[in-house]
N, C-alpha and C. Protein backbone atom coordinates (compact mmCIF):
# COMPACT_ATOMS: atom_id res chain seq x y z
N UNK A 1 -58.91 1.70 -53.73
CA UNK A 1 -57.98 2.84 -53.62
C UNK A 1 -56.90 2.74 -54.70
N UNK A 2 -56.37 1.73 -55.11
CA UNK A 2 -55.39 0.92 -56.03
C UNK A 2 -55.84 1.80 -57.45
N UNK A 3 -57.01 0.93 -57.77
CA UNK A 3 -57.96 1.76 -58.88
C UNK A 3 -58.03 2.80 -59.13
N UNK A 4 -58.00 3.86 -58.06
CA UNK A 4 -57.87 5.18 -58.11
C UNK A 4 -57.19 5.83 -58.42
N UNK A 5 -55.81 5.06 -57.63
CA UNK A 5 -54.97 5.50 -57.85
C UNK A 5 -54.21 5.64 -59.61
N UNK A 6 -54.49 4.20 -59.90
CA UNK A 6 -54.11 4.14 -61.19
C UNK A 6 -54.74 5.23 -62.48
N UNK A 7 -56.10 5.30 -62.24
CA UNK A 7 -56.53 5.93 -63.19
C UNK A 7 -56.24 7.57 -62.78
N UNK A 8 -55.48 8.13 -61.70
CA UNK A 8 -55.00 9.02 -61.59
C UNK A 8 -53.81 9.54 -62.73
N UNK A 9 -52.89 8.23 -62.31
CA UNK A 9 -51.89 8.26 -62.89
C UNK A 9 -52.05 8.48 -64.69
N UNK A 10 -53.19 7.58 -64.89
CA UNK A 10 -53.39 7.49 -66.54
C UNK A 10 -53.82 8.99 -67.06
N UNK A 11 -54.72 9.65 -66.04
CA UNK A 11 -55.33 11.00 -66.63
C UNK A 11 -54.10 11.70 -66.81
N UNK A 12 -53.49 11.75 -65.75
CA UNK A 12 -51.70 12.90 -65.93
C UNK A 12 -51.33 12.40 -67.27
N UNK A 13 -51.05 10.87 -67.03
CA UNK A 13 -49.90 10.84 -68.79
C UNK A 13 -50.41 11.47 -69.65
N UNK A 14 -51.82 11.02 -69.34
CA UNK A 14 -52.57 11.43 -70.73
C UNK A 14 -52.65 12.87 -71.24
N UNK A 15 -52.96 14.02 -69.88
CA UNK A 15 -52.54 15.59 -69.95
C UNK A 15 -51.34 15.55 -70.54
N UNK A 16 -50.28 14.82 -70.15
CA UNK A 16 -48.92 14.92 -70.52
C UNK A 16 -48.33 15.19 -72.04
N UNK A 17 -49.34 13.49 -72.21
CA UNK A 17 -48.67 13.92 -73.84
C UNK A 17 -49.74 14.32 -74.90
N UNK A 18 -50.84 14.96 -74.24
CA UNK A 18 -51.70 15.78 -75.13
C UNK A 18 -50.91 17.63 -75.44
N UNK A 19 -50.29 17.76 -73.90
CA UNK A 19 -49.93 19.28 -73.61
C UNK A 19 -48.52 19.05 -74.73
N UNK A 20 -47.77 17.77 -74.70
CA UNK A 20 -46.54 17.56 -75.73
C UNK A 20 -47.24 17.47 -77.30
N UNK A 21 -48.33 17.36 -77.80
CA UNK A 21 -48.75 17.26 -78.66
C UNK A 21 -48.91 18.93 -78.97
N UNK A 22 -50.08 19.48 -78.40
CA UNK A 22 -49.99 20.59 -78.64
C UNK A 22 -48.84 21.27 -78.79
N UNK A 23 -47.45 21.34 -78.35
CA UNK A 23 -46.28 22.06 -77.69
C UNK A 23 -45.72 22.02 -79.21
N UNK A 24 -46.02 20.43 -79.88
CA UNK A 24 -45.49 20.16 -81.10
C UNK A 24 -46.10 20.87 -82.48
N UNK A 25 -47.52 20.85 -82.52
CA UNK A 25 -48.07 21.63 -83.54
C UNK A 25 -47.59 23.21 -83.43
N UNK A 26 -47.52 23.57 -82.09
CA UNK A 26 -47.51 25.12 -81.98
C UNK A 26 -45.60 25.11 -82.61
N UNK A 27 -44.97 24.27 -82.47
CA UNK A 27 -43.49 24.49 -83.12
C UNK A 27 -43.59 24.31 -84.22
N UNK A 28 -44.54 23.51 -85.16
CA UNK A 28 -44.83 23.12 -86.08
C UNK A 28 -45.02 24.28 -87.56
N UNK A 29 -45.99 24.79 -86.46
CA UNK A 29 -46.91 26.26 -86.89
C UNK A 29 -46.01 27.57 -86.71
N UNK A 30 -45.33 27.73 -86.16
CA UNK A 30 -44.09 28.75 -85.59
C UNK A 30 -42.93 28.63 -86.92
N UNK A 31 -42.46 27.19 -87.44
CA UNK A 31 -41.66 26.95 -87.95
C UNK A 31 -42.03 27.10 -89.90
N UNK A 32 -43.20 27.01 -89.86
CA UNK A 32 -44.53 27.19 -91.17
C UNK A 32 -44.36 28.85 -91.44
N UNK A 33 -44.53 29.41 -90.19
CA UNK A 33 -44.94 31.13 -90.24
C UNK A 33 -43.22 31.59 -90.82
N UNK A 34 -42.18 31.20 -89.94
CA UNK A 34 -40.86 31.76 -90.50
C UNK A 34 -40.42 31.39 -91.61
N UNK A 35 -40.67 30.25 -92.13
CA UNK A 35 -40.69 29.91 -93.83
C UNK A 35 -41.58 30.64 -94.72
N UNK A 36 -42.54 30.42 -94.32
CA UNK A 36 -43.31 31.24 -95.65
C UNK A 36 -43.61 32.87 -95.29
């Protein structure tokens, strides 16, 4: 159950800082478009 639990936890971070990754290119790309 321990196990389970943990690799619960790992899938979220991992959503976490994939959805912060994306969040970053899309500011990235936002900040690209008003410059040029």
């Amino acid at each position: 159950m321990q196990a389970q639990a943990r690799a619960l936890l790992w899938l979220i971070s991992l959503r976490d800082s994939h959805l912060d990754a994306i969040k970053e290119a899309v500011e990235a790309d936002d900040a690209g478009a008003v410059v040029g």
